[in-house]
N, C-alpha and C. Protein backbone atom coordinates (compact mmCIF):
# COMPACT_ATOMS: atom_id res chain seq x y z
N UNK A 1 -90.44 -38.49 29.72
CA UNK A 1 -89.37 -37.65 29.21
C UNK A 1 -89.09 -36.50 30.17
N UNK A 2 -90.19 -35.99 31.01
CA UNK A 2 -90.22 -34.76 31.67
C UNK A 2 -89.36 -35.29 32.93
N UNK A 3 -89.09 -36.63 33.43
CA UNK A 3 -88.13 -37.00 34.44
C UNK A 3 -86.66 -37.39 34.02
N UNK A 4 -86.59 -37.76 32.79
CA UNK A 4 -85.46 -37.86 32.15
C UNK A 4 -84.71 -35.96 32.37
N UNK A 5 -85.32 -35.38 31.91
CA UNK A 5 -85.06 -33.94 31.98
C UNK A 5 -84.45 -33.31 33.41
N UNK A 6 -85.51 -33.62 34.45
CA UNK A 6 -85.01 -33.34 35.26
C UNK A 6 -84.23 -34.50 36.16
N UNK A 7 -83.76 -35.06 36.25
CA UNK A 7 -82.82 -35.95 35.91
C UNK A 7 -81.53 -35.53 35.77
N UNK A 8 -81.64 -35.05 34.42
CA UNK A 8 -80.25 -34.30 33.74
C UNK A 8 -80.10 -32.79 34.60
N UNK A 9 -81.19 -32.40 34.74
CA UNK A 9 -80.87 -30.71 35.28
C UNK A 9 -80.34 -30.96 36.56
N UNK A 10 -81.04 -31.74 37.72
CA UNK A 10 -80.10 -32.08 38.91
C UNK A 10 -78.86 -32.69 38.61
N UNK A 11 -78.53 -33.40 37.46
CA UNK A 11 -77.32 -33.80 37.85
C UNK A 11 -76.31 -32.93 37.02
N UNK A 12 -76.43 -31.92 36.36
CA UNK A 12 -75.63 -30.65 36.11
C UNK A 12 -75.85 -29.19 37.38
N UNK A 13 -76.71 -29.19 37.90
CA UNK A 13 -76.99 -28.08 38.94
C UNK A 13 -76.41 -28.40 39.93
N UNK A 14 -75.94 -29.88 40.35
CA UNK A 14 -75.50 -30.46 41.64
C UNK A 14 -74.01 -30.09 42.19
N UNK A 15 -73.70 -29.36 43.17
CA UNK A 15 -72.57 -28.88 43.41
C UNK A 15 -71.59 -30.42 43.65
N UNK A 16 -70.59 -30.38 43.69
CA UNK A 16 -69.44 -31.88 44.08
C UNK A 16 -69.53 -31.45 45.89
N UNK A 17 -69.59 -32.83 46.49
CA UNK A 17 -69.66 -32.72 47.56
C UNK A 17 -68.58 -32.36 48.23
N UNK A 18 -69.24 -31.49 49.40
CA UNK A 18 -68.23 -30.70 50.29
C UNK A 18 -68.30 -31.49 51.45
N UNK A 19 -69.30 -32.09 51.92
CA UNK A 19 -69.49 -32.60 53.29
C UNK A 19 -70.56 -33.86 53.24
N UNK A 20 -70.79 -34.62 54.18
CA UNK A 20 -71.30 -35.91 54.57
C UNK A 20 -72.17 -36.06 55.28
N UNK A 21 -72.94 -36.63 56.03
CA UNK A 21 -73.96 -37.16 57.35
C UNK A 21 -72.93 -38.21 57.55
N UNK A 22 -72.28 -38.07 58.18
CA UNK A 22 -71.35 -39.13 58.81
C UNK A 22 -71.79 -40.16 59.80
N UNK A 23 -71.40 -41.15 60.02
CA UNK A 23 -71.96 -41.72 61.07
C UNK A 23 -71.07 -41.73 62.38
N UNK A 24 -72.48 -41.82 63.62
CA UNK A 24 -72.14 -41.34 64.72
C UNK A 24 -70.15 -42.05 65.13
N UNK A 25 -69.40 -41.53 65.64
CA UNK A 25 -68.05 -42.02 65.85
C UNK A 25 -67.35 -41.75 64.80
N UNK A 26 -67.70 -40.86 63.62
CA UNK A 26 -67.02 -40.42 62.41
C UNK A 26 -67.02 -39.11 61.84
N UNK A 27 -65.97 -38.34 61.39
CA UNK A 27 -66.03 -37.42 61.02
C UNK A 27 -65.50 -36.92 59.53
N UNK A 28 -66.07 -35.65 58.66
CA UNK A 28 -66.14 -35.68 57.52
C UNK A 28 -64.64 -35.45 57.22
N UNK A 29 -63.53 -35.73 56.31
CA UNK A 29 -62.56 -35.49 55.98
C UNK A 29 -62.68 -34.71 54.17
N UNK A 30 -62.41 -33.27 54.61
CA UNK A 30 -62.85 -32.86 53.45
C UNK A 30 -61.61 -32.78 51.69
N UNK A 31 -60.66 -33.09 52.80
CA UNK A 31 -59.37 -33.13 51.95
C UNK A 31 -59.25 -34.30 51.45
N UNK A 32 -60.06 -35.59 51.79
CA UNK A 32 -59.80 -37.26 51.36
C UNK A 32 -61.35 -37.52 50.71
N UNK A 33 -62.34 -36.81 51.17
CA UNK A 33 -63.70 -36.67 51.10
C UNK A 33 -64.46 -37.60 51.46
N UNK A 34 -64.27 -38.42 52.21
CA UNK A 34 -64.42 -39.75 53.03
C UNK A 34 -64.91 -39.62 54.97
N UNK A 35 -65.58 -40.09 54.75
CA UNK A 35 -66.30 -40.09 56.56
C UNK A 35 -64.86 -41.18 57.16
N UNK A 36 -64.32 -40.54 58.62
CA UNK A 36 -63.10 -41.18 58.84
C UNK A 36 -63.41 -41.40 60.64
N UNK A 37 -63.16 -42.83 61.22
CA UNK A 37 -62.90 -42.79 62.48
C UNK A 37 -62.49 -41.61 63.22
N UNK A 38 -63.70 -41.28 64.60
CA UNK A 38 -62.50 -40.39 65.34
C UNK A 38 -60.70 -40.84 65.27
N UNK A 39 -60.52 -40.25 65.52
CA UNK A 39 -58.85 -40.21 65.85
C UNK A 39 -58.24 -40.60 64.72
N UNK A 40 -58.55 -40.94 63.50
CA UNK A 40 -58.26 -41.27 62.47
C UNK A 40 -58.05 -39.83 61.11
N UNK A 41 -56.64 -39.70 61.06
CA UNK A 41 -57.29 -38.73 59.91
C UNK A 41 -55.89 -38.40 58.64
N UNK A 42 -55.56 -37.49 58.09
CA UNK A 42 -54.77 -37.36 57.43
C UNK A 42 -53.53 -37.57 57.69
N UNK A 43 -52.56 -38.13 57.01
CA UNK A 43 -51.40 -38.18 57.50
C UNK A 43 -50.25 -37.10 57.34
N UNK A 44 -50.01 -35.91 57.98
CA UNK A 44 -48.70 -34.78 57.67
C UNK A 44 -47.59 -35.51 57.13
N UNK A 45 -47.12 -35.00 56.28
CA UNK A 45 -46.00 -35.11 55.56
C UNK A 45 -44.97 -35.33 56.32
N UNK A 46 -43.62 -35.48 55.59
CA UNK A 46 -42.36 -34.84 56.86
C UNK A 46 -41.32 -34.15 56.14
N UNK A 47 -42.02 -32.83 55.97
CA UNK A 47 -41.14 -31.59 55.97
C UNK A 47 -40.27 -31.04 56.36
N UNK A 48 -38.99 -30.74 55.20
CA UNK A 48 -37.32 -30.27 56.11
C UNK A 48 -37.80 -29.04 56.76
N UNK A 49 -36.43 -29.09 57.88
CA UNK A 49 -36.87 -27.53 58.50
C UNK A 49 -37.47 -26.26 57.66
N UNK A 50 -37.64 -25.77 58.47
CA UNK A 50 -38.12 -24.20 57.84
C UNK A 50 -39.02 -24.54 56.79
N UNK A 51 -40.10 -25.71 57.10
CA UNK A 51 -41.55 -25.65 56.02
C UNK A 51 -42.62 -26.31 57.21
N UNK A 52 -43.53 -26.23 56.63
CA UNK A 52 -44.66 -27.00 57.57
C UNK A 52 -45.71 -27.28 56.38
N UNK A 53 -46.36 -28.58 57.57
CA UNK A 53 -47.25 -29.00 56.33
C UNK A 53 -49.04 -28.67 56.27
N UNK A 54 -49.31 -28.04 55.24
CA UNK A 54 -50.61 -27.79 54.82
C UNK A 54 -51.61 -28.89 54.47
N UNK A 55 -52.34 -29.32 55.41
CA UNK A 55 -53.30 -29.85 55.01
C UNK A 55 -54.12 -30.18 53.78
N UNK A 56 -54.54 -28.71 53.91
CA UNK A 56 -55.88 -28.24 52.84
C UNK A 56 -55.24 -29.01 51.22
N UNK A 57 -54.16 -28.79 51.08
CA UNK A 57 -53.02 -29.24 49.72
C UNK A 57 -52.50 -30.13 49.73
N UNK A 58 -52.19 -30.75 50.85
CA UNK A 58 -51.28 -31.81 50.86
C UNK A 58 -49.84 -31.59 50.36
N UNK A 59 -49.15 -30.58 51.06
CA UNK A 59 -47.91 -30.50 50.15
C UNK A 59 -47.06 -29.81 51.72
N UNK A 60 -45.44 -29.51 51.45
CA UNK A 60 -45.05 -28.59 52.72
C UNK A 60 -44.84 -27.08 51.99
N UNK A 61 -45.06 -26.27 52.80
CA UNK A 61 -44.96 -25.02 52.41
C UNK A 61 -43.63 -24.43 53.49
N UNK A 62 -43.01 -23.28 52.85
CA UNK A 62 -41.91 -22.60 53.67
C UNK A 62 -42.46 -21.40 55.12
N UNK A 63 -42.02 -21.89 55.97
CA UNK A 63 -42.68 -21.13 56.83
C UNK A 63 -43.17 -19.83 56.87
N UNK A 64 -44.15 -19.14 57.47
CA UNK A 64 -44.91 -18.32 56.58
C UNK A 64 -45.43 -17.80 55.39
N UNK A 65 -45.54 -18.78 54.68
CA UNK A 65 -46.47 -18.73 53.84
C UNK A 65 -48.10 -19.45 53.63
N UNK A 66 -48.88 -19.18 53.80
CA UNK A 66 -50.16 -19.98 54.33
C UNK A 66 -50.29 -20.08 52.70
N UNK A 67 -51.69 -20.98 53.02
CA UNK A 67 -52.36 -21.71 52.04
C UNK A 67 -52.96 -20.37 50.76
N UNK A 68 -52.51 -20.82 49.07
CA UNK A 68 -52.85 -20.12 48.27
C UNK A 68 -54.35 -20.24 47.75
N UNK A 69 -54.87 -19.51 47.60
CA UNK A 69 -56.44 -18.94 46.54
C UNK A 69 -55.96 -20.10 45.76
N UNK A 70 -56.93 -20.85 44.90
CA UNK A 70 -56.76 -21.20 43.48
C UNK A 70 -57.05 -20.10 42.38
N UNK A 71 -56.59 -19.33 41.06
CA UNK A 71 -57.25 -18.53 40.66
C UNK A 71 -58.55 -19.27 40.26
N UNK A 72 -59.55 -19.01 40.39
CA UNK A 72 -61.16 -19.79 39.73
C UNK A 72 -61.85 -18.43 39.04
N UNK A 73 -62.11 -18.90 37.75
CA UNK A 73 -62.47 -18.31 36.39
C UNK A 73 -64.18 -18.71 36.58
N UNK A 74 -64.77 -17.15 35.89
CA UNK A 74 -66.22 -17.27 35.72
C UNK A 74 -67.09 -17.39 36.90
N UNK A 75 -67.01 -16.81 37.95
CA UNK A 75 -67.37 -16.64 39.38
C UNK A 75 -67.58 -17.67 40.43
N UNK A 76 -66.68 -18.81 39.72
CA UNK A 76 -66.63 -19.83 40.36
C UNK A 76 -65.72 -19.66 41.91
N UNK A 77 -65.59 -20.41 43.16
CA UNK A 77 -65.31 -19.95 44.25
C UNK A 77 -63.89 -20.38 44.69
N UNK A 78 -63.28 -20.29 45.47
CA UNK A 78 -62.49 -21.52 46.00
C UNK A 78 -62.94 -21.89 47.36
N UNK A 79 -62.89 -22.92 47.42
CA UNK A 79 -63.05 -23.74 48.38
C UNK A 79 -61.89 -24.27 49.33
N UNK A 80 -61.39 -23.76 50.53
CA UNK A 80 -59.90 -24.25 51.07
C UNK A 80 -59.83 -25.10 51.35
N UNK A 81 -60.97 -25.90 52.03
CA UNK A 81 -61.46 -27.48 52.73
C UNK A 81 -60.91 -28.05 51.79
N UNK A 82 -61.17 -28.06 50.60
CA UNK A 82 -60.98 -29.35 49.72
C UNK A 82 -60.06 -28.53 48.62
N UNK A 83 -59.49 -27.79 48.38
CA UNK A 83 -58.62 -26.85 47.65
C UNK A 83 -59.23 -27.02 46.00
N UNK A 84 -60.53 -27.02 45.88
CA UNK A 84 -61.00 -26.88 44.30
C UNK A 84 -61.54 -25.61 44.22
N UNK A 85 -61.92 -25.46 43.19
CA UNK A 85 -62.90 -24.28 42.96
C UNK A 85 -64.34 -24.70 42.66
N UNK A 86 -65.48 -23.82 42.67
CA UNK A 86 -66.76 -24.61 43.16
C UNK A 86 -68.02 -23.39 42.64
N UNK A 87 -68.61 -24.12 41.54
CA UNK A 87 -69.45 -23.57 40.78
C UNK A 87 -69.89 -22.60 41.71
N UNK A 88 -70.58 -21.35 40.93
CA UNK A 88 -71.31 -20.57 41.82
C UNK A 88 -72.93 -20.89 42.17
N UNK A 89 -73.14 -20.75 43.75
CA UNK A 89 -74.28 -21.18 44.17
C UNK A 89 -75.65 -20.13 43.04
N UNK A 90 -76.54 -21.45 42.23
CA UNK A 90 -77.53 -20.87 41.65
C UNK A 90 -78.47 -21.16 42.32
N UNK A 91 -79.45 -19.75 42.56
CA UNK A 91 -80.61 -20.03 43.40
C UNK A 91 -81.71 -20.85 42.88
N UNK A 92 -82.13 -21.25 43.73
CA UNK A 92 -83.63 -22.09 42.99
C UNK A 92 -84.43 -21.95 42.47
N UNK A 93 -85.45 -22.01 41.27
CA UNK A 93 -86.01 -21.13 40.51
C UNK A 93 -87.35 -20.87 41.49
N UNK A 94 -87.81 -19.57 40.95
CA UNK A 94 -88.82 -18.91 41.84
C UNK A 94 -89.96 -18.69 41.15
């Protein structure tokens, strides 16, 4: 029962992954969350003049305006790589 337990506590304590061990010739894509061929990677939109396209969102934005905060409630973070918000880091018990 005492592994059943912890069990459950790692898999509620466990942050959603931000990053990978990729393999060698691959790199982490944090916006698709997928290990991706060099030279291989997101595809930009095609945005009318006067916007460009944001990655982090996947969307076009009007020129000068960069990428928004998410508001995140209860000291949770944002994260721009992957545009979520992201429990707050709890330390390990001591």
């Amino acid at each position: 029962m005492l592994t059943l337990a912890t069990i459950a506590t790692t898999t509620v304590v466990a942050p959603a992954v931000s990053s990978a061990d990729c393999a060698d010739g691959q790199w982490w894509d944090p916006t698709g969350k997928v290990c991706r061929p060099l030279g291989v990677g997101p595809q930009p939109l095609a945005c009318d003049a006067g916007q460009w396209w944001d990655p982090t969102a996947n969307i076009c934005r009007p020129l000068g305006v960069g990428p928004q905060a998410l508001a995140c409630d209860n000291g949770w973070w944002w994260d721009p790589g992957a545009n979520v918000c992201r429990p707050p880091v709890v330390p390990p018990p001591g």
